[in-house]
Protein backbone atom coordinates (compact mmCIF):
# COMPACT_ATOMS: atom_id res chain seq x y z
CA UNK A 1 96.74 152.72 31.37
CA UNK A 2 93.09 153.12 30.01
CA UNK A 3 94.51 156.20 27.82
CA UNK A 4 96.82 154.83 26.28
CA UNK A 5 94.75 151.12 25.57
CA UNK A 6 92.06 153.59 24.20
CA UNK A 7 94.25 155.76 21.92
CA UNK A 8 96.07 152.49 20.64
CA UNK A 9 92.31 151.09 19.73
CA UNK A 10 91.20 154.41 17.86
CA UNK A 11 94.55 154.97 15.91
CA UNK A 12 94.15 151.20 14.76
CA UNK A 13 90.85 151.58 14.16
CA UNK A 14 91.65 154.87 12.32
CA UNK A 15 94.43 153.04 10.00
CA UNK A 16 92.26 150.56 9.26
CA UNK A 17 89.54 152.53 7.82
CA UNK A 18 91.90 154.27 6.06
CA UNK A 19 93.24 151.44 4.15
CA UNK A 20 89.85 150.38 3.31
CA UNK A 21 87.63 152.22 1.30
CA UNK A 22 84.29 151.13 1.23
CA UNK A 23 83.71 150.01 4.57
CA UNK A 24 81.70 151.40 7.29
CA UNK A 25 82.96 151.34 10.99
CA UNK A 26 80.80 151.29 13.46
CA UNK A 27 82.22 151.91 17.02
CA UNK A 28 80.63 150.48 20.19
CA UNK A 29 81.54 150.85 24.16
CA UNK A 30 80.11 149.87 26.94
CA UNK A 31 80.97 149.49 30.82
CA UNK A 32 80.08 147.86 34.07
CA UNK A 33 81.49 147.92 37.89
CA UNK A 34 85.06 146.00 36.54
CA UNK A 35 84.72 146.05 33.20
CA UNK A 36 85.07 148.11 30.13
CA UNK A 37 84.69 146.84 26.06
CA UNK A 38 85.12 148.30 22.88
CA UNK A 39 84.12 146.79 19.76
CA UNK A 40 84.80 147.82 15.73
CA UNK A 41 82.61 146.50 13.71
CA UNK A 42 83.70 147.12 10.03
CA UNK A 43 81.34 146.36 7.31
CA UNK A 44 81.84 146.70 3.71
CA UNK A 45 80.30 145.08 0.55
CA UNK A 46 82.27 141.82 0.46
CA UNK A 47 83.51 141.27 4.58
CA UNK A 48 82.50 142.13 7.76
CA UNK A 49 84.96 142.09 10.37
CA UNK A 50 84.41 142.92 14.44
CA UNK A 51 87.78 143.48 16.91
CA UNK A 52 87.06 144.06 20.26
CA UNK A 53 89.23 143.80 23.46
CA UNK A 54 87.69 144.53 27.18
CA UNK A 55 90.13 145.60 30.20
CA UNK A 56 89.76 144.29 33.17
CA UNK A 57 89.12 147.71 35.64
CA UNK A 58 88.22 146.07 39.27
CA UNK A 59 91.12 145.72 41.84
CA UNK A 60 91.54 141.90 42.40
CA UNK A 61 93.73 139.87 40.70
CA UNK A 62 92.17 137.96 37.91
CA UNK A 63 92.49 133.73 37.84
CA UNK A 64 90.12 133.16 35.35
CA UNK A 65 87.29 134.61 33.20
CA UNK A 66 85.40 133.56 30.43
CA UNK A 67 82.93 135.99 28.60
CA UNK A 68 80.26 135.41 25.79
CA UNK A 69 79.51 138.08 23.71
CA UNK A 70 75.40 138.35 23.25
CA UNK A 71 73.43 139.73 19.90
CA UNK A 72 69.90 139.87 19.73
CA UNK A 73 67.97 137.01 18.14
CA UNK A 74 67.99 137.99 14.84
CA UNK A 75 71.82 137.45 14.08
CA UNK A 76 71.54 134.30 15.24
CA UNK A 77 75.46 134.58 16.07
CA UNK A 78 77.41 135.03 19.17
CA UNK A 79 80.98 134.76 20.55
CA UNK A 80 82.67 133.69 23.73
CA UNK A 81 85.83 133.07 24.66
CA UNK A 82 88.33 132.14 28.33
CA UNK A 83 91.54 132.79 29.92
CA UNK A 84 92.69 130.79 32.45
CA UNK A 85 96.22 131.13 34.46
CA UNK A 86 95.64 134.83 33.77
CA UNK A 87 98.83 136.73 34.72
CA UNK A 88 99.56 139.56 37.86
CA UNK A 89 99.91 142.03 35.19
CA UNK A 90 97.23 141.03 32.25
CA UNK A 91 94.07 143.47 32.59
CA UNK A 92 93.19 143.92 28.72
CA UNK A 93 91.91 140.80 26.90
CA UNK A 94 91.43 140.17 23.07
CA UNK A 95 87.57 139.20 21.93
CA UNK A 96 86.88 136.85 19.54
CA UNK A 97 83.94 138.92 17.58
CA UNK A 98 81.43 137.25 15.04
CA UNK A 99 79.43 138.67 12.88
CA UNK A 100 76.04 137.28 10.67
CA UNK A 101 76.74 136.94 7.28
CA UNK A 102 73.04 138.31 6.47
CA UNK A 103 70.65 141.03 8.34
CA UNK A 104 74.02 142.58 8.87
CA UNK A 105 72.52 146.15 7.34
CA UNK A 106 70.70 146.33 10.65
CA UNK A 107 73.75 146.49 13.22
CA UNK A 108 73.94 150.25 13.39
CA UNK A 109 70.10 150.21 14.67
CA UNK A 110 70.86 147.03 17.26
CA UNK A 111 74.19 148.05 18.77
CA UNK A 112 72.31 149.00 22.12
CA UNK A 113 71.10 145.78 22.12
CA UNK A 114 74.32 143.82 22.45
CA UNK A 115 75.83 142.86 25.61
CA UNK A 116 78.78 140.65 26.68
CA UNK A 117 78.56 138.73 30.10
CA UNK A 118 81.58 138.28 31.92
CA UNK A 119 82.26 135.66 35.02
CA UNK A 120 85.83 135.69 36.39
CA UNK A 121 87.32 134.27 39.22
CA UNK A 122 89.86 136.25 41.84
CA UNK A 123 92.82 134.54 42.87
CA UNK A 124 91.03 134.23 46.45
CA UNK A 125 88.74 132.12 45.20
CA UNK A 126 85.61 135.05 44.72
CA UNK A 127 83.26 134.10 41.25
CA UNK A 128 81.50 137.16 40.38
CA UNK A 129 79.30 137.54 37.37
CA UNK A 130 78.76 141.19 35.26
CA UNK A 131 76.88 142.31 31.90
CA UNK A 132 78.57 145.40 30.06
CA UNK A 133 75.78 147.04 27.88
CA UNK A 134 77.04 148.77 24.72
CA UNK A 135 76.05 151.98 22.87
CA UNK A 136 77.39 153.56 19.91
CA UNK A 137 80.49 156.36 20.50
């Protein structure tokens, strides 16, 4: 399943660059035990714009999670997000991706430096806690 969520990301990511000239993509991953992310952040004169998803790779079903997505101080931005009631089958999860409005320029030299925290619960009952560092691709 990880093939095919990871060729769906690059084709869109792909089309989307395509359709806008001007804009630089920058294109982040990262892992931990249970998790992996990806992240496009797409920058151009007048917008910038970050889509991300993370899948869910550990073997216990998934109640709840909630994640917050963590920039150095400078951007003085952040994101988060939860599920809860998550579904036997969901493993792949939409992120809700912000991005500062200045000092943006500097991404490309800061990606390492972003991380996203993750705490889920299992449908046991288990809370477990993980940070997936990111680097560029």
């Amino acid at each position: 399943m990880g093939g095919k969520l990871i060729s769906t990301f690059v084709l869109l990511t792909l089309l989307f660059t395509v359709g806008c000239s001007g804009q630089k993509v920058i294109n982040v991953q990262g892992e931990s035990q249970n998790w992996s992310s990806r992240i496009a952040y797409e920058i151009g004169e007048h917008e910038q714009v970050g889509k991300g998803e993370m899948e869910y790779t550990g073997s216990e079903q998934l109640r709840n999670l909630s994640y917050e997505i963590n920039y150095p101080e400078t951007f003085s931005v952040g994101g988060s997000g939860n599920r809860r009631n998550i579904k036997e089958e969901e493993t792949t999860f939409q992120l809700s991706v912000s991005l500062p409005d200045d000092n943006v320029d500097v991404l490309p030299d800061k990606v390492e430096d972003i991380t996203i925290t993750v705490m889920w619960e299992t449908v046991a009952g288990e809370s477990f806690e993980e940070t997936i560092e990111f680097s560029s691709e």
